[in-house]
N, C-alpha and C. Protein backbone atom coordinates (compact mmCIF):
# COMPACT_ATOMS: atom_id res chain seq x y z
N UNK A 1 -129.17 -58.15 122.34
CA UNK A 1 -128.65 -57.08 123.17
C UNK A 1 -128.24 -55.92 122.27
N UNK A 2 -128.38 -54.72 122.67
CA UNK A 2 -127.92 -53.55 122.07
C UNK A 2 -127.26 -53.19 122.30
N UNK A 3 -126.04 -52.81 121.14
CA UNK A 3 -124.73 -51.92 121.97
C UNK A 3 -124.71 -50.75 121.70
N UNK A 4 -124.56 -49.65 122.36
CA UNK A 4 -124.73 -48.30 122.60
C UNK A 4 -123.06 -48.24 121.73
N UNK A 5 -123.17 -47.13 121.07
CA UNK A 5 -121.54 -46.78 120.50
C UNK A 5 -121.31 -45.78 121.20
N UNK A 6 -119.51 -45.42 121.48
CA UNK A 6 -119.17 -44.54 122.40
C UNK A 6 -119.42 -43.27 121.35
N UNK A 7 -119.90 -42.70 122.35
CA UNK A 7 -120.28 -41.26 121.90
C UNK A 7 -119.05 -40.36 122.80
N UNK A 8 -117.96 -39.41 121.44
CA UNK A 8 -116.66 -38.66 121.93
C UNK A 8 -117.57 -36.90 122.41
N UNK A 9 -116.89 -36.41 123.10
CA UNK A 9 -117.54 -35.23 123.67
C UNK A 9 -117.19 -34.05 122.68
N UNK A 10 -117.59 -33.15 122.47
CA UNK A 10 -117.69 -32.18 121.36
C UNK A 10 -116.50 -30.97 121.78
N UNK A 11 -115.93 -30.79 121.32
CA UNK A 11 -114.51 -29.68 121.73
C UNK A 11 -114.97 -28.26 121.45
N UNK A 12 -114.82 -27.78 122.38
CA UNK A 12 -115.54 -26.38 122.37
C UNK A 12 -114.64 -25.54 122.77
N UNK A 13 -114.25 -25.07 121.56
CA UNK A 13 -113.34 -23.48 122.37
C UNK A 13 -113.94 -22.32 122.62
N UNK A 14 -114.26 -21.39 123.94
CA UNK A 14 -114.26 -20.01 124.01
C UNK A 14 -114.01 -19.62 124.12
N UNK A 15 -113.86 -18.22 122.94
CA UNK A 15 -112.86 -17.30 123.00
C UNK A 15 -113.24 -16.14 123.69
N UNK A 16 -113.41 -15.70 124.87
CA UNK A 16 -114.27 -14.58 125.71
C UNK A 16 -113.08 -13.73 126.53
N UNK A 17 -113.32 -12.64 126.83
CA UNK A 17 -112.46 -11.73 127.97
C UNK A 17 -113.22 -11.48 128.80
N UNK A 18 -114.53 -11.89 128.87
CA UNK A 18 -115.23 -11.54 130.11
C UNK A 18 -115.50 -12.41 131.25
N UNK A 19 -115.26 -12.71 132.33
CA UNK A 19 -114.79 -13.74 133.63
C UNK A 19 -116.87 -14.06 133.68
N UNK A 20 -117.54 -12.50 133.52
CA UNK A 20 -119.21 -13.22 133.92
C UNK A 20 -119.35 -14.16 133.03
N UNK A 21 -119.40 -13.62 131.21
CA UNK A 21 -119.52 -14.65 130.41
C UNK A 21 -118.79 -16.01 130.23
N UNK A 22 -118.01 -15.96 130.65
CA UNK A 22 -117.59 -17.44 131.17
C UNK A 22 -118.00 -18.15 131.71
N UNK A 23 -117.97 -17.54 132.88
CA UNK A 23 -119.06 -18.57 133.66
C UNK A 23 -120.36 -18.69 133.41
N UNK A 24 -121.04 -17.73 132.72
CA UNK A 24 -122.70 -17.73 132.90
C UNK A 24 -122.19 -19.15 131.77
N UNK A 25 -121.28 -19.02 130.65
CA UNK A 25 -121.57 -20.23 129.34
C UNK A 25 -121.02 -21.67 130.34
N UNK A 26 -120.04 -21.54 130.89
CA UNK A 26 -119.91 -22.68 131.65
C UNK A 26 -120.56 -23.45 132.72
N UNK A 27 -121.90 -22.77 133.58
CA UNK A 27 -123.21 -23.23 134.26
C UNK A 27 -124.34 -23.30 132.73
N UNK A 28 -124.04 -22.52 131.61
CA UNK A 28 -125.32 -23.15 130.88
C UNK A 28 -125.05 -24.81 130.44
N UNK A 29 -124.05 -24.79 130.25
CA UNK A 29 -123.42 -25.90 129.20
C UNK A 29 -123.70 -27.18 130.40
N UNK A 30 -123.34 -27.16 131.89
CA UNK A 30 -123.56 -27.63 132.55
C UNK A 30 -125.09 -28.54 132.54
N UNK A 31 -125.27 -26.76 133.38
CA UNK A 31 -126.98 -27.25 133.31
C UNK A 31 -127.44 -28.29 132.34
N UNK A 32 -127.19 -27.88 130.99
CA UNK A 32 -127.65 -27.99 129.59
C UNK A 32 -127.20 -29.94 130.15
N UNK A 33 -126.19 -30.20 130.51
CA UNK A 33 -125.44 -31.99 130.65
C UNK A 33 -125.40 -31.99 129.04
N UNK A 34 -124.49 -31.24 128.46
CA UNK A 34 -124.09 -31.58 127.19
C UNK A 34 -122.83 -31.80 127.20
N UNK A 35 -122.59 -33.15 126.64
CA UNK A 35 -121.07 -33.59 126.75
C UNK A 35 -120.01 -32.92 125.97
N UNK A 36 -119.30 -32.38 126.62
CA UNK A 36 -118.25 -31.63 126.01
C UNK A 36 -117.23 -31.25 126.71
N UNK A 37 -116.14 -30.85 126.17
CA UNK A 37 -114.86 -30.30 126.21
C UNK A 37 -114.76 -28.48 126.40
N UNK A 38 -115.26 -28.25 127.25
CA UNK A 38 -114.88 -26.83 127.10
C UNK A 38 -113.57 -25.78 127.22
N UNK A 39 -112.99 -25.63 126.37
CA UNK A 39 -111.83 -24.89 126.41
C UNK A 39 -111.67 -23.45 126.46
N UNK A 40 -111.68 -22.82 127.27
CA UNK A 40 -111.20 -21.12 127.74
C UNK A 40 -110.39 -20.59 127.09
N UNK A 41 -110.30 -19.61 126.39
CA UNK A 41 -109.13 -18.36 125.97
C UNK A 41 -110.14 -17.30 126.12
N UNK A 42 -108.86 -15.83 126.39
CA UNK A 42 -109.26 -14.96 126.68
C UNK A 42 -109.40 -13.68 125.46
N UNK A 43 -108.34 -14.18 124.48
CA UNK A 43 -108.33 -13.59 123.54
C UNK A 43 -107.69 -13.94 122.05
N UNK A 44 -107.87 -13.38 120.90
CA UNK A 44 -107.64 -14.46 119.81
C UNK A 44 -105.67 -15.06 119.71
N UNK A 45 -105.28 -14.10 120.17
CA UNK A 45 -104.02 -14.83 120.02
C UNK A 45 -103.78 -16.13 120.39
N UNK A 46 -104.70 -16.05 122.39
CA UNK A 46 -104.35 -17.27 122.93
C UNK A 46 -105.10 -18.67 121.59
N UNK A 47 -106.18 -18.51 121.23
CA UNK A 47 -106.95 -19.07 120.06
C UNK A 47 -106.35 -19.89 119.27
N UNK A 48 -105.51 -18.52 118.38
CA UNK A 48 -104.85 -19.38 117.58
C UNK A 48 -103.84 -20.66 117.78
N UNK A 49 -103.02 -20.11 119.46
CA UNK A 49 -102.19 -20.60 119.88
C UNK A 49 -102.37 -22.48 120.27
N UNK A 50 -103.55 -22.39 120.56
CA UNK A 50 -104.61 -23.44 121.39
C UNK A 50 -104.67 -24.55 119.87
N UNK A 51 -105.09 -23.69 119.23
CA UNK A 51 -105.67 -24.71 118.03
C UNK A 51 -104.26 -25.15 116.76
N UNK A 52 -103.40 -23.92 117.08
CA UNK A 52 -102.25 -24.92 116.68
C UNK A 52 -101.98 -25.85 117.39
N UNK A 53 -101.90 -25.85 118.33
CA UNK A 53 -101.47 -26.94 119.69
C UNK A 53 -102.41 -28.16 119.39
N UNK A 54 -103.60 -28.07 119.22
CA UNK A 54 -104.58 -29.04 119.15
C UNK A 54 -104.46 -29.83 118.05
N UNK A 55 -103.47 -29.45 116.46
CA UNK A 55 -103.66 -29.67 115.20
C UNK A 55 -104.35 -29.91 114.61
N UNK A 56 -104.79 -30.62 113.28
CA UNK A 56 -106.00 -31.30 113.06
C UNK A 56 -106.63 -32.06 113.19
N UNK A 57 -107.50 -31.77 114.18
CA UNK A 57 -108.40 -32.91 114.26
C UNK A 57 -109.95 -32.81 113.98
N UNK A 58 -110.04 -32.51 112.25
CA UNK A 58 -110.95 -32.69 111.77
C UNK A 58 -111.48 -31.44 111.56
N UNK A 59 -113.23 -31.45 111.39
CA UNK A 59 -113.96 -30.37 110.73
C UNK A 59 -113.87 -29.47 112.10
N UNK A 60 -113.88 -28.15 111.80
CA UNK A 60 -114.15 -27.21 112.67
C UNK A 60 -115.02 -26.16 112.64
N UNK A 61 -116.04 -25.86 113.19
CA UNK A 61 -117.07 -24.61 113.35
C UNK A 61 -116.65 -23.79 113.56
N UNK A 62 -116.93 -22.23 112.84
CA UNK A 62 -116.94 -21.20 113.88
C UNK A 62 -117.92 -20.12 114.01
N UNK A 63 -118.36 -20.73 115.45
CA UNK A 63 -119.35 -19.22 115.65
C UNK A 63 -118.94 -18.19 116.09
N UNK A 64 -120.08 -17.48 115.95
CA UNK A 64 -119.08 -15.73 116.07
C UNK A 64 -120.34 -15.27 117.12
């Protein structure tokens, strides 16, 4: 028998002010059925605020 390992969902913060781009990324990501965490801010303060809150948990990307 094969055991599948739990696969954790990918934490995604976006940092956007725009309500379309939000949503258009939140129906792609959908569509897309890519497992993840999507997290909303509107601007970098809230950002920083979020990811202190979050502390470290591990490597972090950032796209621009």
């Amino acid at each position: 028998m094969t055991t599948i390992p739990h696969i954790k969902p990918l934490e995604i913060l976006l940092v956007e002010d725009s309500p379309v781009d939000i949503r258009m990324t939140q129906e792609a990501f959908k569509e897309a059925k890519l497992l993840s965490n999507l997290n909303v801010v509107t601007d970098g303060a809230a950002a920083v605020e979020f990811l202190r809150k979050k502390g470290n948990t591990g490597r972090r990307r950032v796209l621009t």
